[in-house]
C-alpha atoms as a PDB file:
ATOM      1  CA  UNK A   1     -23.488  61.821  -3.352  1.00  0.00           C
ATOM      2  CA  UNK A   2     -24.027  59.105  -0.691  1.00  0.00           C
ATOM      3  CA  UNK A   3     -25.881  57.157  -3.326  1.00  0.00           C
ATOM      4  CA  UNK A   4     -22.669  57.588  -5.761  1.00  0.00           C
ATOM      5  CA  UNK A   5     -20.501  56.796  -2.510  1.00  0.00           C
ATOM      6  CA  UNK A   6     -22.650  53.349  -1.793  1.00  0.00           C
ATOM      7  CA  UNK A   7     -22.077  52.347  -5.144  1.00  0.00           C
ATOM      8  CA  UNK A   8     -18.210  53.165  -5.461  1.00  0.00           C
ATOM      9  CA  UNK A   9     -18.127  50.872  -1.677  1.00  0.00           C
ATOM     10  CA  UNK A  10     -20.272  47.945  -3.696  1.00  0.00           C
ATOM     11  CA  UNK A  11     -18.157  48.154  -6.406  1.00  0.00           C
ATOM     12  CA  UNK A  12     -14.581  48.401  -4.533  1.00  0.00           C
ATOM     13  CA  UNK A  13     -16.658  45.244  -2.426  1.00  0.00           C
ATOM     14  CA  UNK A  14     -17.307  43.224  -5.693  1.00  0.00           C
ATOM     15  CA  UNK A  15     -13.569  44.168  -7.144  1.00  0.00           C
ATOM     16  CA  UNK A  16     -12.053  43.054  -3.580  1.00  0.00           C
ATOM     17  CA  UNK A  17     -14.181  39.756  -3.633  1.00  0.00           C
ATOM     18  CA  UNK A  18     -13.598  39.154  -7.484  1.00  0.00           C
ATOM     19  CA  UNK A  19      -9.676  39.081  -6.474  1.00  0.00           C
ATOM     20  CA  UNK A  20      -9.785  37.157  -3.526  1.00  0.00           C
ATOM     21  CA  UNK A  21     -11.322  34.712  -5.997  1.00  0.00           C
ATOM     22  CA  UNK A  22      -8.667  34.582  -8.140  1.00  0.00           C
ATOM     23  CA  UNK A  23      -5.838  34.165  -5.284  1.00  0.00           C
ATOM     24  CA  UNK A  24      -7.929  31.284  -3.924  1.00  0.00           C
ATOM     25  CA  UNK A  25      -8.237  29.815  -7.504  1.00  0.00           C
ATOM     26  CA  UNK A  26      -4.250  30.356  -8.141  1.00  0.00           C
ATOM     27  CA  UNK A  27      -3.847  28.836  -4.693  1.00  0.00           C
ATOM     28  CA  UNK A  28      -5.901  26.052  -5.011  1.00  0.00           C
ATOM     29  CA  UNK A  29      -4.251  25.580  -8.788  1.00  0.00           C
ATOM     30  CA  UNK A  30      -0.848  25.483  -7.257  1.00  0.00           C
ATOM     31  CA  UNK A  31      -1.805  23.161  -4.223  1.00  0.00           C
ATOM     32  CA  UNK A  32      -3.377  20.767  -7.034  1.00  0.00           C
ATOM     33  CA  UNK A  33       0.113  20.417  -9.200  1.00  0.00           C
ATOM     34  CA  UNK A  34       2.002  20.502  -5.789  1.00  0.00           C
ATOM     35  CA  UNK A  35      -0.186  17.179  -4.933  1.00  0.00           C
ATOM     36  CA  UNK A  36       0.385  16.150  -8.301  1.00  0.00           C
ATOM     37  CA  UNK A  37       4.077  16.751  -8.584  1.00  0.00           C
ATOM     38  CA  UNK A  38       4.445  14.903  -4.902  1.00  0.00           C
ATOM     39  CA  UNK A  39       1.997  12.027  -6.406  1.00  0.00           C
ATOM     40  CA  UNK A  40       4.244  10.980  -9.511  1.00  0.00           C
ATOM     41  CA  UNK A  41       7.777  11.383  -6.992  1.00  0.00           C
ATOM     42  CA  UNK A  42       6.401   8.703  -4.398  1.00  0.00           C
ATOM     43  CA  UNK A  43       5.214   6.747  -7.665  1.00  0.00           C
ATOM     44  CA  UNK A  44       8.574   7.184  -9.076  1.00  0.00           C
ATOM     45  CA  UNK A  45      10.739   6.534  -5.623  1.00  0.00           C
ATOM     46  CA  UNK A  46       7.928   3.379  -5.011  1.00  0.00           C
ATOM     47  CA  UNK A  47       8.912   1.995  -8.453  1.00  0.00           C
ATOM     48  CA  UNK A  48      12.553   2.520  -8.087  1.00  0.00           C
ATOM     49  CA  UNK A  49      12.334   0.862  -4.143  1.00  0.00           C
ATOM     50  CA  UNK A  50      10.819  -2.266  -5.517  1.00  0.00           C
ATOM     51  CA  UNK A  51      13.590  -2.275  -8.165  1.00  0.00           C
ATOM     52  CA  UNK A  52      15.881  -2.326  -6.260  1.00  0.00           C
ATOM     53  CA  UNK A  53      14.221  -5.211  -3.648  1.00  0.00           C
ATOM     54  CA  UNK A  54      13.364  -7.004  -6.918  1.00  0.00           C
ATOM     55  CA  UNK A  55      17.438  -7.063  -8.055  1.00  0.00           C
ATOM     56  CA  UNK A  56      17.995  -7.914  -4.343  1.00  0.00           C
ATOM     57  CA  UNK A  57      15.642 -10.918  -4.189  1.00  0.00           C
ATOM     58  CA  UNK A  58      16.472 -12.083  -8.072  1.00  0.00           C
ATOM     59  CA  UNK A  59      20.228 -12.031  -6.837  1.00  0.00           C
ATOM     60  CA  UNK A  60      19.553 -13.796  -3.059  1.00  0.00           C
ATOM     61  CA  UNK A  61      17.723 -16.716  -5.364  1.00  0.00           C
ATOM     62  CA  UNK A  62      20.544 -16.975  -7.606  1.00  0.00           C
ATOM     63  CA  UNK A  63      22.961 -17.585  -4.538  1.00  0.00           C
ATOM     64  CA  UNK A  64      21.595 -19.804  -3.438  1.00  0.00           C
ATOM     65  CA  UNK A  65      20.458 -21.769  -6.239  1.00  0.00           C
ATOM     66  CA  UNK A  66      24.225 -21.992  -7.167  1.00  0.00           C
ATOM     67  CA  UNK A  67      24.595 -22.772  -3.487  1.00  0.00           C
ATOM     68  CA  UNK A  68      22.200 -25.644  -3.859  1.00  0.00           C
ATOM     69  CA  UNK A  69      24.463 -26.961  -6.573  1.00  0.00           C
ATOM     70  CA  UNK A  70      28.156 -27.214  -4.304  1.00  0.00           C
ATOM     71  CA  UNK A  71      25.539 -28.222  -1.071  1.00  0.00           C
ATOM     72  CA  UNK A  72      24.810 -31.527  -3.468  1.00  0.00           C
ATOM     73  CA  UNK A  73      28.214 -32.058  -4.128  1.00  0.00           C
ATOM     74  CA  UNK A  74      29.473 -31.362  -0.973  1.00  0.00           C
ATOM     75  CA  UNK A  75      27.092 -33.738   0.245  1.00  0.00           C
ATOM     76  CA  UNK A  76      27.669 -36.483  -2.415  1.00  0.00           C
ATOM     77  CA  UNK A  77      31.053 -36.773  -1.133  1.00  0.00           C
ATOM     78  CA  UNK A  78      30.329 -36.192   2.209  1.00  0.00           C
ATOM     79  CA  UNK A  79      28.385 -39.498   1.312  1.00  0.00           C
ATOM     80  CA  UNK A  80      30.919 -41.499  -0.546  1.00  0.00           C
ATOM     81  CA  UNK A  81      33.822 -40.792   2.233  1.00  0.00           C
ATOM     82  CA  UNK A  82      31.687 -42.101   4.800  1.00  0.00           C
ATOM     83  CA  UNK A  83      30.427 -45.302   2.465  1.00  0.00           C
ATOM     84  CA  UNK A  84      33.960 -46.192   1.685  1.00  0.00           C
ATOM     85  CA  UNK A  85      35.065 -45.439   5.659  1.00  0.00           C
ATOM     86  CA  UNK A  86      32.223 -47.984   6.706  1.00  0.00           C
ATOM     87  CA  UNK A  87      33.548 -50.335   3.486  1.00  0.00           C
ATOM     88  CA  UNK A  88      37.672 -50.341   4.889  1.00  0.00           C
ATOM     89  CA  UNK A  89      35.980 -51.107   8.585  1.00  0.00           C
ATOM     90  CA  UNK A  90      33.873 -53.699   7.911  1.00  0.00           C
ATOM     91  CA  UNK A  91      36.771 -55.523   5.517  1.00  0.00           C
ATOM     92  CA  UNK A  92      39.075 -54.780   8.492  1.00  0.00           C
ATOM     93  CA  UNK A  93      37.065 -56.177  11.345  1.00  0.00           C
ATOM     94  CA  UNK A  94      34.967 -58.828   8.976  1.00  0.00           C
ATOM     95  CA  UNK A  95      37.886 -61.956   9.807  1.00  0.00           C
ATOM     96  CA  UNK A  96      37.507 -61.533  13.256  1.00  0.00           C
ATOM     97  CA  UNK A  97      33.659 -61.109  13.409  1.00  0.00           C
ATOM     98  CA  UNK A  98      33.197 -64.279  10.980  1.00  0.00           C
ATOM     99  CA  UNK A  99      35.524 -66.041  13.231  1.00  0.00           C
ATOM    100  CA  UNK A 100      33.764 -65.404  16.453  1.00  0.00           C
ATOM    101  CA  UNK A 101      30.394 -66.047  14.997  1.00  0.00           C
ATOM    102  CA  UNK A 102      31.896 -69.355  13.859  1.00  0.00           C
ATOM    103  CA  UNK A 103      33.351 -70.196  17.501  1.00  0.00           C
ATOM    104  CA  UNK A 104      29.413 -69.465  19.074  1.00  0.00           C
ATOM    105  CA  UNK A 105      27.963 -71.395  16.565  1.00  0.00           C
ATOM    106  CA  UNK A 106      30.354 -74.045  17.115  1.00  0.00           C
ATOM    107  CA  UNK A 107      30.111 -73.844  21.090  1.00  0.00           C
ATOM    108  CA  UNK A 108      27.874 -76.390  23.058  1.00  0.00           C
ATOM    109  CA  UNK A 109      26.556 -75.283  26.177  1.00  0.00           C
ATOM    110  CA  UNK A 110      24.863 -77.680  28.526  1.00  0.00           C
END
């Protein structure tokens, strides 16, 4: 009887250990596919992140490529209003400069 006994214990033993196996294998399955299932969301939120810096950078270039274009022509006539500013001075002062570079030249000093 304690024979029979030691082997129903060795066999309750073996039937305990052979499910504690398959809770650690169902454990270790669902730990794997949570890992997997939180891999491929940070892949997918990664992806969508740089999408959205990608559309952010693409649209920062484009403003100011189109701001390069009215920074030219704000400069061009920046350029021409001073040009013509320095032309209207120098025809307004250029009678009085010629004639005082004409009264030096003209000027003996001892």
């Amino acid at each position: 009887m304690d024979a029979s006994r030691g082997q129903n214990g060795i066999q309750q033993l073996l039937a305990a250990e052979q499910g504690a196996q398959h809770i650690v294998n169902a454990a270790r399955t669902a730990k794997m596919a949570r890992l997997k299932q939180a891999k491929e969301e940070a892949e997918k939120e990664v992806a969508e992140f740089r999408a959205q810096m990608e559309a952010e950078f693409q649209r920062k270039v484009a403003e100011s490529s189109g701001d390069s274009g009215a920074n030219v022509k704000r400069l061009e006539q920046e350029t021409d209003a001073k040009i013509h500013h320095l032309k209207t001075e120098a025809a307004r002062i250029s009678h009085d400069v010629v004639h005082m570079l004409l009264r030096h030249v003209t000027t003996v000093k001892n």
